[in-house]
Protein backbone atom coordinates (compact mmCIF):
# COMPACT_ATOMS: atom_id res chain seq x y z
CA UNK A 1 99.76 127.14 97.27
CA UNK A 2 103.07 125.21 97.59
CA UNK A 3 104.43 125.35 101.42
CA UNK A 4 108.35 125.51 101.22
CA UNK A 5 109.91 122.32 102.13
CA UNK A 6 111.04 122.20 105.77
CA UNK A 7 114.92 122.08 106.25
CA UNK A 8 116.33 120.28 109.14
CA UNK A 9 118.76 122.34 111.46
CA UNK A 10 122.46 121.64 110.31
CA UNK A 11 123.08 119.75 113.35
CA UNK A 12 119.72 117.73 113.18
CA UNK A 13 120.65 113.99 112.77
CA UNK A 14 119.00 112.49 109.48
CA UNK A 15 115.40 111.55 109.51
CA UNK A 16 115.51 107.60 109.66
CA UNK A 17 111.60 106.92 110.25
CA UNK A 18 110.17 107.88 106.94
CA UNK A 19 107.13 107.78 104.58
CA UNK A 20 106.93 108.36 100.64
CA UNK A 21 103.95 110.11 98.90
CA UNK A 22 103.09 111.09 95.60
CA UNK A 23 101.03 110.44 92.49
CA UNK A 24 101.34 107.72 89.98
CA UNK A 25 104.25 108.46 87.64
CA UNK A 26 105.92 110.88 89.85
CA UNK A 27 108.61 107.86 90.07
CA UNK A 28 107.61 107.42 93.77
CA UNK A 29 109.11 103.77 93.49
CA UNK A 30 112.57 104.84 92.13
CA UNK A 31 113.30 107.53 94.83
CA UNK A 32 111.98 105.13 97.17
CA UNK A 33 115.13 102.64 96.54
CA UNK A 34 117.70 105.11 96.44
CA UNK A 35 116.82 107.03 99.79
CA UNK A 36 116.31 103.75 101.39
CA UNK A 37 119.87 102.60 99.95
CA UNK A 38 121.55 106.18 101.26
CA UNK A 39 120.28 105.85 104.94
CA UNK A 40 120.71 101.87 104.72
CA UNK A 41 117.19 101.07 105.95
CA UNK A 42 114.31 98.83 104.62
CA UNK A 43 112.24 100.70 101.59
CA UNK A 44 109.26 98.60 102.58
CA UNK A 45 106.28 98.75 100.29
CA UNK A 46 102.39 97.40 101.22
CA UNK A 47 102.56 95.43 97.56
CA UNK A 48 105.61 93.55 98.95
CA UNK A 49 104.23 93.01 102.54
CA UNK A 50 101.33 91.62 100.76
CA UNK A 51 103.22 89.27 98.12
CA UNK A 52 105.49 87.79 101.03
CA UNK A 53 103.24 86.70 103.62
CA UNK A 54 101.05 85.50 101.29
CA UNK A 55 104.03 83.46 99.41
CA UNK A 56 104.71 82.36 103.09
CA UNK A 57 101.89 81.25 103.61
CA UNK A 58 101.50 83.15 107.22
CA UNK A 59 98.15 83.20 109.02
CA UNK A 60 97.82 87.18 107.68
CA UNK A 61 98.44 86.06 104.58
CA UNK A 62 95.94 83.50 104.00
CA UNK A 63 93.65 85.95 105.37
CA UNK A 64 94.06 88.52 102.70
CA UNK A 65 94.40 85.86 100.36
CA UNK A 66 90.97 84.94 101.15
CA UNK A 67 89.25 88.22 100.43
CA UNK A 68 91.67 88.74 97.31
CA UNK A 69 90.39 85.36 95.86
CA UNK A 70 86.87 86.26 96.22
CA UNK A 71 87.82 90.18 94.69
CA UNK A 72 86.87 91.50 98.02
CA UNK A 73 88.54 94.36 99.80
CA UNK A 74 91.40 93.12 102.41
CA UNK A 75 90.32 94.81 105.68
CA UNK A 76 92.04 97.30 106.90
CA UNK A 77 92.80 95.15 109.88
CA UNK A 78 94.94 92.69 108.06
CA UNK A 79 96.86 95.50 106.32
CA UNK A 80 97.24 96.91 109.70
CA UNK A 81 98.49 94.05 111.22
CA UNK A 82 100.94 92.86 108.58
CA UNK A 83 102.41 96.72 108.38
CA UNK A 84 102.80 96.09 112.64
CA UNK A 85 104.28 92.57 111.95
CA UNK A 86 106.98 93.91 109.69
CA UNK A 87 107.92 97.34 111.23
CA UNK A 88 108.84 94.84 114.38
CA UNK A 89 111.24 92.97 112.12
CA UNK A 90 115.23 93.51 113.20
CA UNK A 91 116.05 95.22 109.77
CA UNK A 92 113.47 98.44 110.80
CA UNK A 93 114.44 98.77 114.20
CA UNK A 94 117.19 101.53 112.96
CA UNK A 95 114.45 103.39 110.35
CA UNK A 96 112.30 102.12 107.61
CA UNK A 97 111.12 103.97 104.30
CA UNK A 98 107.18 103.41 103.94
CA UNK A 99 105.35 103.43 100.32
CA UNK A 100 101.93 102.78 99.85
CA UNK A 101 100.47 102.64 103.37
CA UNK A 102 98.86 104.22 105.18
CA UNK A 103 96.22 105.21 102.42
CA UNK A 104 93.24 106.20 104.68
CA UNK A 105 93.31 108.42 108.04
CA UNK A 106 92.12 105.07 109.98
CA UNK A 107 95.64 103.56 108.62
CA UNK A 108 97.04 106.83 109.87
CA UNK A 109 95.70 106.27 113.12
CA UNK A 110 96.52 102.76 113.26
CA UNK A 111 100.25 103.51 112.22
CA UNK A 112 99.99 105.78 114.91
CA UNK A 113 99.59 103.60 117.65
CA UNK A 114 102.06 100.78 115.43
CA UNK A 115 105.11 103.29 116.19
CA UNK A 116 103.80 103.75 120.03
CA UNK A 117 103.73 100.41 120.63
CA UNK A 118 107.57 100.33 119.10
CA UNK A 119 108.54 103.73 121.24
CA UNK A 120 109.14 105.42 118.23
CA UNK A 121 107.01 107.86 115.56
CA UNK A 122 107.61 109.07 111.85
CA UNK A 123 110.49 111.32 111.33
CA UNK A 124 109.69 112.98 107.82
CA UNK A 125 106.99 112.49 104.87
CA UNK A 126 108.24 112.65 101.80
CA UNK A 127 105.91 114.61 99.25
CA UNK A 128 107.09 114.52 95.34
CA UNK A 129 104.94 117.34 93.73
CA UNK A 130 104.67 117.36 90.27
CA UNK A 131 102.80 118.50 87.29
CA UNK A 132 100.21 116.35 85.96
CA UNK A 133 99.71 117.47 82.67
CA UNK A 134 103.34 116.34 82.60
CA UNK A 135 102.90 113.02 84.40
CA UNK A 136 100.11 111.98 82.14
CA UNK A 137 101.91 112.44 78.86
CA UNK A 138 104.58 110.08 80.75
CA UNK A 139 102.59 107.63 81.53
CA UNK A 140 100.29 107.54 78.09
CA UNK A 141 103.97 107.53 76.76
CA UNK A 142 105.43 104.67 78.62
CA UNK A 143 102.06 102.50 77.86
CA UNK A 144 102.55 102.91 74.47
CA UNK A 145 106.00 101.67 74.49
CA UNK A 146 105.12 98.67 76.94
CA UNK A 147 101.89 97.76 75.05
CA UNK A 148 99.65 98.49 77.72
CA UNK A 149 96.52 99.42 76.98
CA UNK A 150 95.05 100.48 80.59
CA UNK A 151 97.18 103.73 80.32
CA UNK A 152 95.00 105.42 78.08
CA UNK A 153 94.79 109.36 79.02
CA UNK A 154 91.15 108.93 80.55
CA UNK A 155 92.03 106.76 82.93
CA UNK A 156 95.43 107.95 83.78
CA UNK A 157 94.02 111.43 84.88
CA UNK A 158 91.12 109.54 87.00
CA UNK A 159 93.75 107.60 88.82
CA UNK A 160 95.39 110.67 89.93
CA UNK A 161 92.14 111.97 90.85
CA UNK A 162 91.56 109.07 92.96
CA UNK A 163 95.06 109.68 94.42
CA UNK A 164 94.28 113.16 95.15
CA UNK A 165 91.17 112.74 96.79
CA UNK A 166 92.90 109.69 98.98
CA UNK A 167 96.24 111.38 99.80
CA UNK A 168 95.32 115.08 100.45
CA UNK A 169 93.37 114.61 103.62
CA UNK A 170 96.48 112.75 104.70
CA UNK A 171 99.10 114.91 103.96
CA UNK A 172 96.94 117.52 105.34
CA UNK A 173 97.27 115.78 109.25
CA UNK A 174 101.03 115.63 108.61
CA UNK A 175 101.37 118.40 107.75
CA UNK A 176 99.98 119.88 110.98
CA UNK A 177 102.76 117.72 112.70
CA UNK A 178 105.50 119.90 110.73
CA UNK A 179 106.28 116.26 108.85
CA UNK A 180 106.06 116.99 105.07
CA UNK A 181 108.86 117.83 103.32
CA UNK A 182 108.13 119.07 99.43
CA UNK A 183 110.00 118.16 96.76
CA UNK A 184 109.72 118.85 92.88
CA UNK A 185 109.83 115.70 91.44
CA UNK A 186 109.54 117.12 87.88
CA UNK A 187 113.64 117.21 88.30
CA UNK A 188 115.90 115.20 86.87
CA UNK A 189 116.34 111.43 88.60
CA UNK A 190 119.38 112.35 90.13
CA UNK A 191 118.73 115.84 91.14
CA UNK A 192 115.84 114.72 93.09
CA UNK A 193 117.00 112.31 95.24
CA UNK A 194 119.37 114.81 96.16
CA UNK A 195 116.61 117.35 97.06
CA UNK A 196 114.80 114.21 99.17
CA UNK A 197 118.31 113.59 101.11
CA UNK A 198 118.42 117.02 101.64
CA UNK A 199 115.16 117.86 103.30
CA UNK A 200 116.12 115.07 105.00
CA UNK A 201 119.16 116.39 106.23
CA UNK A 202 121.47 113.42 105.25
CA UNK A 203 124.40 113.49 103.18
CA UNK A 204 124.16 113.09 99.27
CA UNK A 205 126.65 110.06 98.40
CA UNK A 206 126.77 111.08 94.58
């Protein structure tokens, strides 16, 4: 059963301390940009964490390039600790927009104690619900116009499988913190990001 999305009180200042969930094709990435454009803070991605430090060449990054060349898992621990080294970066210090992390309740845990550490905690997460019959014609859709042949039906539907098993136990302990805020994201582009800035209780700048 769908909860109704929790609406800020009118004279609630926006939530600036954010994190984005939902499944592939929900367009996750997209609404991610514009929400982080609106409340002019960092949409900050684990994919581009990864990619810069190990382009930089830091000490995390050679780490997790060291497991990535062998096709091992990067620990937890190095995710953690490149999440903690960017969240302390000037540009977050006024709110940040999380996608992709944390994945597992440890990475919950250690975002946790991340946010303690900075005197400060997540404001909002951002849930886009949406149908995935509908996603999955997307998707098969979109492969066949980019020529790519992993989005095949089959393994479209077990990817959202795998992000249902991973994300609902997650959304599950925010939710008990009164942090999820539901959104259709079956709506058009537009119409949802005004939805997201309004659970939000920011402004839309359309």
């Amino acid at each position: 059963m769908t909860t109704p999305a929790q609406t800020p009180s009118a004279d609630a200042p926006a939530a600036r301390r954010l994190l984005i969930v939902g499944p592939p094709g929900a367009g996750k990435g997209t609404q991610a940009t514009r929400i982080a454009e609106a409340l002019a803070i960092p949409a900050i991605s684990t994919g581009d964490i990864f990619r810069a430090n190990v382009s930089q060449q830091t000490e995390l990054g050679v780490l997790a390039k060291s497991y990535m060349d062998k096709g091992e898992y990067v620990p937890d621990s190095v995710t953690n600790d490149m999440v903690r080294s960017r969240l302390a970066e000037d540009d977050a210090t006024g709110g940040f927009l999380l996608d992709g992390y944390p994945r597992t309740l440890d990475q919950v845990d250690a975002l946790d104690a991340v946010l303690a550490d900075l005197g400060a905690s997540l404001d909002a997460v951002l849930l886009l619900e949406v149908d995935s019959d509908a996603v999955v014609q997307r998707l098969v859709a979109r492969g066949a116009e980019q020529g790519r042949s992993d989005d095949t039906e089959e393994t479209i539907r077990r990817r959202l499988e795998v992000y249902a098993e991973q994300t609902a136990p997650l959304v599950d302990v925010y939710e008990k913190r009164g942090l999820v805020r539901r959104v259709d994201g079956m709506a058009s582009i537009d119409d949802v990001t005004a939805a997201l800035l309004a659970a939000l209780g920011a402004p839309d700048a359309r």
